[in-house]
Protein backbone atom coordinates (compact mmCIF):
# COMPACT_ATOMS: atom_id res chain seq x y z
CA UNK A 1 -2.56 -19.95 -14.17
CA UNK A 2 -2.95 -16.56 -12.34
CA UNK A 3 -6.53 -16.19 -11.65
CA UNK A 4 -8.31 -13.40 -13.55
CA UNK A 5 -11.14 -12.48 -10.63
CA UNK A 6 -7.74 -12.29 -8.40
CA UNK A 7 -6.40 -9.67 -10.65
CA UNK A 8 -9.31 -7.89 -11.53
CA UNK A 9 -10.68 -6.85 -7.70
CA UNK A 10 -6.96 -6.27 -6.82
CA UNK A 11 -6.99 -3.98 -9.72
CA UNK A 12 -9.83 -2.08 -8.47
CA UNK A 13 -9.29 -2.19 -4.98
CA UNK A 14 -5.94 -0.42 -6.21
CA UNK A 15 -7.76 2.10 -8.74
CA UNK A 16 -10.28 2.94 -5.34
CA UNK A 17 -7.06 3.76 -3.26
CA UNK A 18 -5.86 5.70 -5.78
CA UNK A 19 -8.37 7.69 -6.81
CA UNK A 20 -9.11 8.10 -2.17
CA UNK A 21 -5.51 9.63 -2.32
CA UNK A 22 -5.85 12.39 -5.14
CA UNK A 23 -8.72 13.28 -3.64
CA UNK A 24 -7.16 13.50 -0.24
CA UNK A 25 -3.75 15.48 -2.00
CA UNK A 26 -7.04 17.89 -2.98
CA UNK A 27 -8.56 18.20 -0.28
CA UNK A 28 -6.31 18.96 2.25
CA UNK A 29 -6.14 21.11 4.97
CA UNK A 30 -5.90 24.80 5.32
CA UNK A 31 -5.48 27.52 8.06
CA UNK A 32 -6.85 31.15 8.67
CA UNK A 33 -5.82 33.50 10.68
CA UNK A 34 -8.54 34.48 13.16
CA UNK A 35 -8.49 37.08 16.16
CA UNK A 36 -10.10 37.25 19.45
CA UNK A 37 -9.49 39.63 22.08
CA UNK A 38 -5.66 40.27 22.43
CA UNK A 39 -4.46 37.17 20.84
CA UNK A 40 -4.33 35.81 17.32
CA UNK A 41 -5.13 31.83 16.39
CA UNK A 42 -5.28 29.43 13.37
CA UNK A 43 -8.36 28.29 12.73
CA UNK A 44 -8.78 24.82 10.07
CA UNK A 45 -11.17 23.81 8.10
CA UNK A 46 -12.43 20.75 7.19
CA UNK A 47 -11.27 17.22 8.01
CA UNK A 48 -12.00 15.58 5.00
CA UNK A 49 -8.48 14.80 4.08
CA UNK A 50 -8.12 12.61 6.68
CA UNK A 51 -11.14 10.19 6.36
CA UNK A 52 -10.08 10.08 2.29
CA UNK A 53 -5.94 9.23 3.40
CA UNK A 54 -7.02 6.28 6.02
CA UNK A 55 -10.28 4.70 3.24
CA UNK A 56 -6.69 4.83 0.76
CA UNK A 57 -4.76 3.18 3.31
CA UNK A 58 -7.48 0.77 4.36
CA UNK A 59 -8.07 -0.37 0.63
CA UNK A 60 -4.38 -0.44 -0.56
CA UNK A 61 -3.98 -2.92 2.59
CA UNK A 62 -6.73 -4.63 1.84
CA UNK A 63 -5.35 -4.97 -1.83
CA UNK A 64 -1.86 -5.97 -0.67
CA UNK A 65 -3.69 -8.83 1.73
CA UNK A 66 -5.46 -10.61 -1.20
CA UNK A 67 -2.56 -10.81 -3.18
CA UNK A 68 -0.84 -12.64 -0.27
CA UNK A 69 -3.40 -14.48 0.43
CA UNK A 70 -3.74 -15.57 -3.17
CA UNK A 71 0.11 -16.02 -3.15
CA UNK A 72 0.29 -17.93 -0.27
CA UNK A 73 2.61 -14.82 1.19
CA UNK A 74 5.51 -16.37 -1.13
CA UNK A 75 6.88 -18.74 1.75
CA UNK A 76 4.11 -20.96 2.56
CA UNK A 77 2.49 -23.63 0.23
CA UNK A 78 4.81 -26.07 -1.92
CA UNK A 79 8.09 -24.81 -3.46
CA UNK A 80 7.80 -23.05 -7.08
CA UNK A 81 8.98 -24.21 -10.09
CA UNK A 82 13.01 -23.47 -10.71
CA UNK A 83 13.59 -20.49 -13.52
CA UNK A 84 12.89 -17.26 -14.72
CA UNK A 85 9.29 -16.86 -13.42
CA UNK A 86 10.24 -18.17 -10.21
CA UNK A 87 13.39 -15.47 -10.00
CA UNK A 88 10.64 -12.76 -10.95
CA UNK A 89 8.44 -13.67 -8.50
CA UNK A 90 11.04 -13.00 -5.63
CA UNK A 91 12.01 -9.89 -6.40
CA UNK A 92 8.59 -8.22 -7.23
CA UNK A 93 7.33 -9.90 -3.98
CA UNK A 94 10.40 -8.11 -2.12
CA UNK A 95 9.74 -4.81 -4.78
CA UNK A 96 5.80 -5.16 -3.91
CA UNK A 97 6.31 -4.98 0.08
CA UNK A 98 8.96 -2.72 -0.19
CA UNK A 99 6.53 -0.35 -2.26
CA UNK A 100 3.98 -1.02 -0.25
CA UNK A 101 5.79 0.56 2.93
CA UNK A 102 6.50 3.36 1.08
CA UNK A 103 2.50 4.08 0.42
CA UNK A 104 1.55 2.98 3.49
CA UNK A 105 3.71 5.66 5.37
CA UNK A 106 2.81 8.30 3.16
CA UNK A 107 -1.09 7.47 3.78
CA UNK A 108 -0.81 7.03 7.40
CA UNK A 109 1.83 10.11 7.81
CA UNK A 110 -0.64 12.33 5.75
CA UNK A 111 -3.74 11.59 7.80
CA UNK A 112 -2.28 12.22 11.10
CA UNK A 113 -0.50 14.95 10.52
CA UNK A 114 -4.05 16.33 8.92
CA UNK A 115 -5.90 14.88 11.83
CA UNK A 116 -3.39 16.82 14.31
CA UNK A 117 -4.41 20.49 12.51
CA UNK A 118 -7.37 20.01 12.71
CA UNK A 119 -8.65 18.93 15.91
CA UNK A 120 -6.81 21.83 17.60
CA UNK A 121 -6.69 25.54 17.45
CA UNK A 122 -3.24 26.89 18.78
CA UNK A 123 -3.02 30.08 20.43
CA UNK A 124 -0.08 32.04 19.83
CA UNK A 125 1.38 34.97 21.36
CA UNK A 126 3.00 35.46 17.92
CA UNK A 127 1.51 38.28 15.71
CA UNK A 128 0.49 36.88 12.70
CA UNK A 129 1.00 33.42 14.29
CA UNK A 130 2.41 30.60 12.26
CA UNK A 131 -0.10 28.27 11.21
CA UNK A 132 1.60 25.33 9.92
CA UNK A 133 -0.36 22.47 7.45
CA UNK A 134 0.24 19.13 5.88
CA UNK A 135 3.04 19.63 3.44
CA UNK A 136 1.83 19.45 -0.15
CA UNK A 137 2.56 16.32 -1.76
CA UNK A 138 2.37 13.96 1.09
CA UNK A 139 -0.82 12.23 -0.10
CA UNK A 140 0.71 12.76 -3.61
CA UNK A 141 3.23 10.59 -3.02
CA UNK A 142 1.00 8.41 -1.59
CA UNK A 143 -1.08 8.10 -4.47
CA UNK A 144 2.13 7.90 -6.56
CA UNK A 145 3.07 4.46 -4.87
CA UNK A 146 0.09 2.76 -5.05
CA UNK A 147 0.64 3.20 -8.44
CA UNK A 148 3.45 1.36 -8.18
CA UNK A 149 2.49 -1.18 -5.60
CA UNK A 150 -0.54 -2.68 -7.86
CA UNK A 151 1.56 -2.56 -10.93
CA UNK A 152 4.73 -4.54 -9.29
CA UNK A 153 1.98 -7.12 -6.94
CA UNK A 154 -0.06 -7.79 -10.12
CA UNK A 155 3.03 -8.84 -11.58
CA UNK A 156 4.58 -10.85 -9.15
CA UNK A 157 0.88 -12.68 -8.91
CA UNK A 158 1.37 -13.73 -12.37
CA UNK A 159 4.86 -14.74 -11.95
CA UNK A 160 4.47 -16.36 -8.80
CA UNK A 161 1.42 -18.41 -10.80
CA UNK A 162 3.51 -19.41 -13.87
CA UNK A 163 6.02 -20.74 -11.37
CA UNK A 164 3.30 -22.24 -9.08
CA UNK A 165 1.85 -24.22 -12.56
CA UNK A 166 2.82 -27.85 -13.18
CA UNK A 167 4.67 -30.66 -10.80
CA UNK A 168 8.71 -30.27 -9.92
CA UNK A 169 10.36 -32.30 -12.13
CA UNK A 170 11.16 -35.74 -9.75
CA UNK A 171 14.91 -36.17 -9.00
CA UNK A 172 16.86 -39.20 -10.26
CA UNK A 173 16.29 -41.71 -7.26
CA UNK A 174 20.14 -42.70 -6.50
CA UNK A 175 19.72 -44.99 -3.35
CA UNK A 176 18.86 -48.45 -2.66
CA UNK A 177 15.58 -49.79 -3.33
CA UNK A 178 13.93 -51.54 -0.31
CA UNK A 179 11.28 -53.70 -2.16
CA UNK A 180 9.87 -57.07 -1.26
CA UNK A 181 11.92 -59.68 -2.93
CA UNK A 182 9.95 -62.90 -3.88
């Protein structure tokens, strides 16, 4: 039986990444246009973006890492019960990583790219100079596959459970019997 406190601070931990990443999307960066002497500069404003992208990534890891642990990863602990549950449970565990990437990459990606814009002001010969920013979206997406990633891990959780419940059936015992003989 999957365990409901499991489910429930997964759920959240995945609602808190979420909610990190829209608010990140929001929040991101911008450039001005400044001037100083003979030469023109972007300027950025805040950072927040990028503290908002890495607290999403550091939850939606944190998320994925109870559910393994929970799990057992899949591949340790004894073998699952043969059948449907135990079919679901592979591929949302492959489905759940594979999502997981995804989100992960968009996070990290967004934040560093954010980070990069804003810790430096580039002088440019150009005139107006090009002041380049995080693309629109990138946290977006992010936010769009954690989504994903709690829906597809809570579910292979519950499958994985089903097929965790109950004893393998025992195999019919077809050698020899070595008992004591009296």
């Amino acid at each position: 039986m999957a365990s409901t406190l499991v489910l429930v601070v997964v759920f959240i931990f995945d609602l808190i990444a979420f909610g990190l990443a829209v608010a990140a999307e929001q929040k991101r960066s911008s450039a001005k246009i400044a001037t100083h002497v003979k030469s023109n500069y972007c300027v950025y404003d805040s950072d927040i973006s990028t503290g908002l992208g890495v607290g999403s990534f550091l939850f939606l890891m944190a998320s994925q890492a109870l559910i393994m642990m929970a799990s057992r990863c899949l591949c340790c602990g004894r073998a699952l019960l043969p059948g449907s549950s135990r079919a679901w449970a592979i591929v949302l565990f492959i489905t759940c990583w594979v999502t997981f990437f995804v989100a992960e990459v968009c996070l990290l990606a967004g934040s560093v790219r954010n980070a990069y814009h804003t810790k430096y002001r580039t002088f440019l010969s150009e005139n107006p100079p090009s002041c380049e920013t995080l693309r629109k979206g990138v946290f977006g997406a992010g936010a769009a596959f954690i989504v994903f990633t709690g829906t597809v891990s809570e579910l292979f959780y519950v499958s994985y459970s089903k097929a965790d419940d109950g004893l393998l059936p025992q195999s019919r015992d077809t050698g020899i019997r070595m008992g004591s003989y009296r």
